[in-house]
C-alpha atoms as a PDB file:
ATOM      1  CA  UNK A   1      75.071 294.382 -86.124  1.00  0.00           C
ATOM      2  CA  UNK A   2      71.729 295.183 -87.872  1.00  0.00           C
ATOM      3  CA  UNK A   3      71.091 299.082 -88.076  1.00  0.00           C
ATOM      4  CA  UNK A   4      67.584 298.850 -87.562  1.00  0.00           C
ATOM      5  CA  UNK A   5      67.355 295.166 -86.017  1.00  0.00           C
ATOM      6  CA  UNK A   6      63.771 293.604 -85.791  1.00  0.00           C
ATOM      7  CA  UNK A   7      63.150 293.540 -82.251  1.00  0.00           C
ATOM      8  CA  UNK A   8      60.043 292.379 -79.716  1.00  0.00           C
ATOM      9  CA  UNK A   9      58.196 293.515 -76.456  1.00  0.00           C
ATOM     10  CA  UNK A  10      58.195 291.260 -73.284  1.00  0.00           C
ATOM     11  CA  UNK A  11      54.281 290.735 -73.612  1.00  0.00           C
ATOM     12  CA  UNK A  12      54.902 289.448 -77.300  1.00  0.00           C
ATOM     13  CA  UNK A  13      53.272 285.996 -77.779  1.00  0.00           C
ATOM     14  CA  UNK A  14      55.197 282.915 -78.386  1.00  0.00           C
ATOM     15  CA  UNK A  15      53.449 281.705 -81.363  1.00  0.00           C
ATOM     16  CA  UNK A  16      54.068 285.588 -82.655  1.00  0.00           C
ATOM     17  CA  UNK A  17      58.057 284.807 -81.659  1.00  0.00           C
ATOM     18  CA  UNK A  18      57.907 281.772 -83.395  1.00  0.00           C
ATOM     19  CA  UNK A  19      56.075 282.925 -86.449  1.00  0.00           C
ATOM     20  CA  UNK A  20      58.305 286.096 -87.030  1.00  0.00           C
ATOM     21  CA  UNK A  21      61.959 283.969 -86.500  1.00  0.00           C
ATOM     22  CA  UNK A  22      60.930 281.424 -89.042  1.00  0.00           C
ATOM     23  CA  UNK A  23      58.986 284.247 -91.455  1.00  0.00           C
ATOM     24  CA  UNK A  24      62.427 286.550 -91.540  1.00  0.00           C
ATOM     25  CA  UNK A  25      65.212 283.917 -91.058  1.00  0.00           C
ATOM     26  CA  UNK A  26      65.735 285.263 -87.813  1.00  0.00           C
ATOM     27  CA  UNK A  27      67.958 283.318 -84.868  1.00  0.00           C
ATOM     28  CA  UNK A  28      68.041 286.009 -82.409  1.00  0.00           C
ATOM     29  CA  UNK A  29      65.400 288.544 -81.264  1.00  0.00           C
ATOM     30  CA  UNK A  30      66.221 291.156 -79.316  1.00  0.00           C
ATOM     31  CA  UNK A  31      63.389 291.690 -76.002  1.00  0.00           C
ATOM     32  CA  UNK A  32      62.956 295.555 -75.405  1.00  0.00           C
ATOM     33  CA  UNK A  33      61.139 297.005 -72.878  1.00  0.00           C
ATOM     34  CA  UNK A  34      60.570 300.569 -74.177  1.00  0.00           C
ATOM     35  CA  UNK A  35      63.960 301.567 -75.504  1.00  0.00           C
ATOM     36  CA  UNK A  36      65.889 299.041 -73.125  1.00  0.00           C
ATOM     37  CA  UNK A  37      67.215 295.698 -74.186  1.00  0.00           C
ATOM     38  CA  UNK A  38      65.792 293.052 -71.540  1.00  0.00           C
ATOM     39  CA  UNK A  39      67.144 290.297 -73.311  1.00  0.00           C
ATOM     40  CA  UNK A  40      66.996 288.243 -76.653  1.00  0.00           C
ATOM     41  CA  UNK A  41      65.286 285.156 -77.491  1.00  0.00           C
ATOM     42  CA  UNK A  42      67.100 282.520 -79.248  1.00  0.00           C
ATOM     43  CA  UNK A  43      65.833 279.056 -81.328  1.00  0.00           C
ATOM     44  CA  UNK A  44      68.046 277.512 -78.901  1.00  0.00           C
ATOM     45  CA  UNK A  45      66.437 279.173 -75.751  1.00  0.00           C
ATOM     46  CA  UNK A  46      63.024 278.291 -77.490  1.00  0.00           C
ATOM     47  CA  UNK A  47      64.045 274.573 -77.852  1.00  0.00           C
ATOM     48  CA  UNK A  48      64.901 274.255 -74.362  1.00  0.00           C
ATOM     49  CA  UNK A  49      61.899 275.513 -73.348  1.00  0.00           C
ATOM     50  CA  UNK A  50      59.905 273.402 -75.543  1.00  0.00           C
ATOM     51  CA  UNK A  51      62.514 270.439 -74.333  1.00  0.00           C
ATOM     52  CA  UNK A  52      61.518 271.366 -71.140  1.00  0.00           C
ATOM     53  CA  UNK A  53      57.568 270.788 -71.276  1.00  0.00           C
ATOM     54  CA  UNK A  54      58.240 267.940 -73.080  1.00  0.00           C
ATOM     55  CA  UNK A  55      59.681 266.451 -69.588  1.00  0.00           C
ATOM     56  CA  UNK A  56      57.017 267.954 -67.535  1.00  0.00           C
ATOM     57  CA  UNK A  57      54.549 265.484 -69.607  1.00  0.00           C
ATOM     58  CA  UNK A  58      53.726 262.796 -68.051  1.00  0.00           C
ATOM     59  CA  UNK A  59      54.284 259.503 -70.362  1.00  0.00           C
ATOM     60  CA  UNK A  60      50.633 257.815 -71.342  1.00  0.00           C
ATOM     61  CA  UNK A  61      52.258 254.459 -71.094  1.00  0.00           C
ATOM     62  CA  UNK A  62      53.694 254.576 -67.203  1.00  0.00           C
ATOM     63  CA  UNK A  63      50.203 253.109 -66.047  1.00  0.00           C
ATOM     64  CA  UNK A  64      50.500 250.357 -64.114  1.00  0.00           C
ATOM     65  CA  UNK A  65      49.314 247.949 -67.210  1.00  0.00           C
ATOM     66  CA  UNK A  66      51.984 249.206 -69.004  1.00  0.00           C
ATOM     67  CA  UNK A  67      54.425 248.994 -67.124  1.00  0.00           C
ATOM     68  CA  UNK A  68      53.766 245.345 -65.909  1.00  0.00           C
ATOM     69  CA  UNK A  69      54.081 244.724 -69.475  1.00  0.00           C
ATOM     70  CA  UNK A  70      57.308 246.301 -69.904  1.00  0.00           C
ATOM     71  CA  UNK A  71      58.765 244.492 -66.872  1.00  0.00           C
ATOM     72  CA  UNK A  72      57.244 241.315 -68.074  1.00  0.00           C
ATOM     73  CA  UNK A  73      58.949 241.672 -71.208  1.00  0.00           C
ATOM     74  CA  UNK A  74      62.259 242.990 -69.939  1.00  0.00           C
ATOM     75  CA  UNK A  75      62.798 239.696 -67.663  1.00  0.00           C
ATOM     76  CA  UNK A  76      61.231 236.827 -69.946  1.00  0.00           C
ATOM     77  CA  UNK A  77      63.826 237.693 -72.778  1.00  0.00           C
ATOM     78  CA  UNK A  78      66.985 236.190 -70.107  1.00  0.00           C
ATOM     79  CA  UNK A  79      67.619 232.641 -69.264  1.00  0.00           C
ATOM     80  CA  UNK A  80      68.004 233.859 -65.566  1.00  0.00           C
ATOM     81  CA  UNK A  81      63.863 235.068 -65.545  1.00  0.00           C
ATOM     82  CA  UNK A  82      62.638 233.287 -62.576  1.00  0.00           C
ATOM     83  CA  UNK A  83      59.972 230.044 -63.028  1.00  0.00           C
ATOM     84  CA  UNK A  84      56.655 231.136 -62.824  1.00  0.00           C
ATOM     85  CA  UNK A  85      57.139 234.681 -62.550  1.00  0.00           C
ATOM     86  CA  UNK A  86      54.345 236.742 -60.992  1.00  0.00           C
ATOM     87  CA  UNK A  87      54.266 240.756 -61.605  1.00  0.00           C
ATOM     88  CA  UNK A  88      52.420 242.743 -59.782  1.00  0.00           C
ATOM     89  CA  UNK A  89      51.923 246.366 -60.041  1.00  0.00           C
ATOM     90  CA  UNK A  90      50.433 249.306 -58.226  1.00  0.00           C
ATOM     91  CA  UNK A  91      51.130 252.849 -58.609  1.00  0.00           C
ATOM     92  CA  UNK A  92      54.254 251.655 -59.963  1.00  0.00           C
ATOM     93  CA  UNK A  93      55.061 249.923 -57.458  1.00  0.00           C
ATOM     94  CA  UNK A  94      56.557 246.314 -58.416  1.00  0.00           C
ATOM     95  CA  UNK A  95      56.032 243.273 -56.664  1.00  0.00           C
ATOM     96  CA  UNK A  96      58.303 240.316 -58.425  1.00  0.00           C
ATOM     97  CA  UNK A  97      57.064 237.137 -57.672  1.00  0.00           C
ATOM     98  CA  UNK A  98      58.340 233.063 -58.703  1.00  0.00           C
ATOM     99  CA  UNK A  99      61.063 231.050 -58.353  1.00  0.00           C
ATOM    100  CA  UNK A 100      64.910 231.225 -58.952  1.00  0.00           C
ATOM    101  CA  UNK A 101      67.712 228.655 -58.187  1.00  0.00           C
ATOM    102  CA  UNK A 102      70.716 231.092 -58.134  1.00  0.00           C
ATOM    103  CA  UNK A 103      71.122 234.358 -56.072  1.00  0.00           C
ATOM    104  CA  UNK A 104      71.949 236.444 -58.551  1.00  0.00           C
ATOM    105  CA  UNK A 105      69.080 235.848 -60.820  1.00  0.00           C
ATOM    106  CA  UNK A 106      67.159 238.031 -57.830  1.00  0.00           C
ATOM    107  CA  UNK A 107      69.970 240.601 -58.451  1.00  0.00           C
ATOM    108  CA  UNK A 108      69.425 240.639 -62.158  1.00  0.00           C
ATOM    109  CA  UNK A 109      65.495 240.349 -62.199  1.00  0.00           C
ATOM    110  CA  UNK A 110      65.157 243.369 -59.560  1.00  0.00           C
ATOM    111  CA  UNK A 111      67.300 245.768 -61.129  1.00  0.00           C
ATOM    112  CA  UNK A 112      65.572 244.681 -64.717  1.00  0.00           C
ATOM    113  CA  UNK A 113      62.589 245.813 -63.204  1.00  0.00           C
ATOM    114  CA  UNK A 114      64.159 248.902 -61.666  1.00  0.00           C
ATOM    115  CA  UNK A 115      65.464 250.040 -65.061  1.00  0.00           C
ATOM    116  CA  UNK A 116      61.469 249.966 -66.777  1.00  0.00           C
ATOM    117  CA  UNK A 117      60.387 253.507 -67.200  1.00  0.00           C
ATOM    118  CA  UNK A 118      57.490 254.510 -64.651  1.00  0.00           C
ATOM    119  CA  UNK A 119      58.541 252.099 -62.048  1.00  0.00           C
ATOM    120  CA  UNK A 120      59.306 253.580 -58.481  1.00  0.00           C
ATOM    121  CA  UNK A 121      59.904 250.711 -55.897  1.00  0.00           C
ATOM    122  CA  UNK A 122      60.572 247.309 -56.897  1.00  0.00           C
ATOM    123  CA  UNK A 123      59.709 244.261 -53.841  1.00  0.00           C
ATOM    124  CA  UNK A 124      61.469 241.199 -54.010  1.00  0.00           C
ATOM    125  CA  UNK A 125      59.071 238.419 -53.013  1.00  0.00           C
ATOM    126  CA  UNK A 126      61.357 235.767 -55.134  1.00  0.00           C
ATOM    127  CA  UNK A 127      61.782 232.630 -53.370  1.00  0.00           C
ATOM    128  CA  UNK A 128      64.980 230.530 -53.948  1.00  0.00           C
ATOM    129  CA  UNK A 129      65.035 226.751 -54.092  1.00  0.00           C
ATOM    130  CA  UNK A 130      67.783 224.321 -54.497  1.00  0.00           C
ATOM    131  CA  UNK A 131      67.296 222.856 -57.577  1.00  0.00           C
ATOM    132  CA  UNK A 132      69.640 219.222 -55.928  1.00  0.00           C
ATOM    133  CA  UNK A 133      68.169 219.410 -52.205  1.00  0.00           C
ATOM    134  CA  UNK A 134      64.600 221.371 -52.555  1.00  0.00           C
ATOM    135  CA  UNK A 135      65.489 223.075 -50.189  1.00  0.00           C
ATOM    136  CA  UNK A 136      63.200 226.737 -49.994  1.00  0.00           C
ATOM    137  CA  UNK A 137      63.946 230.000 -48.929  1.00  0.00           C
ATOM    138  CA  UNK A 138      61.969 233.136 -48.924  1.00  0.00           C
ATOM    139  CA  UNK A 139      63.023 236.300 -50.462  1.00  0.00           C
ATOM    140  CA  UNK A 140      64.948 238.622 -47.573  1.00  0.00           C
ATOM    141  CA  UNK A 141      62.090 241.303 -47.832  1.00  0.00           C
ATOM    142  CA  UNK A 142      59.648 238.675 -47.043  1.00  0.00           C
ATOM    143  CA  UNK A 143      61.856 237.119 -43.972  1.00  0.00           C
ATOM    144  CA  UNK A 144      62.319 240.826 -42.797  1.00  0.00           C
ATOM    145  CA  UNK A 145      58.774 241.227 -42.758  1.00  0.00           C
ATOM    146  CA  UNK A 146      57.980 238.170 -41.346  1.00  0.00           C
ATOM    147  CA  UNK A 147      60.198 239.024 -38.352  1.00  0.00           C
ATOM    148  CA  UNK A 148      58.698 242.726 -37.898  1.00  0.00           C
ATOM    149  CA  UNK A 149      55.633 240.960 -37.564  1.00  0.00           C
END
């Protein structure tokens, strides 16, 4: 222990905190109020503070534009990406749109979509056809609607 350890007040500010850690090679500062320890500020509780803003941020990029974009990109990279795929986005909200010839291409394209940053809901409105018979089915969430209707 330090005999005569730098120490702070509770109404210190931050930037002072900061400034006086990194000025004096200081880890740990001890909070007094008065003559009583209150607790000590650490780098590592000032990092996780500083972490935790960084969360509260919202990202610049998780407009729906971007994030269209991102989905775009994240399903035209696989051979499974649906023909003529349609994204639509609002409030970042997906709607998946075009045409796939294998169930699990629908699977693969809604959780692709699901896994973009900034994207809340994804709707399926992916339409299967038979690639041998033609034959045309709408996506479930379409059919489901269609019958609530």
């Amino acid at each position: 222990m330090t005999r005569d350890p730098i120490t702070v007040d509770e109404e210190t500010p931050l930037s002072d905190l900061v400034d006086l850690m990194e000025k004096r090679g200081i880890r740990r500062l001890p909070v007094m109020n008065g003559e009583v320890l209150v607790g000590i500020v650490t780098r590592s509780s000032l990092l996780q503070a500083v972490a935790g803003l960084v969360r509260e941020i919202p990202d610049p990029t998780a407009d729906d534009d971007h994030i269209r974009r991102r989905v775009i990109d994240a399903l035209e990279k696989n051979d499974w990406c649906p023909m003529g795929l349609g994204v639509l986005v609002r409030g970042g909200v997906v709607h998946l749109s075009g045409v796939i010839t294998e169930e699990r291409s629908r699977q693969a394209a809604i959780v692709a979509a699901e896994n973009v940053g900034g994207v809340k809901k994804v709707h399926d409105h992916l339409c299967w056809v038979d690639p041998m018979s033609g034959i045309y089915l709408d996506s479930p969430e379409d059919i489901g609607l269609a019958k609530a209707s």
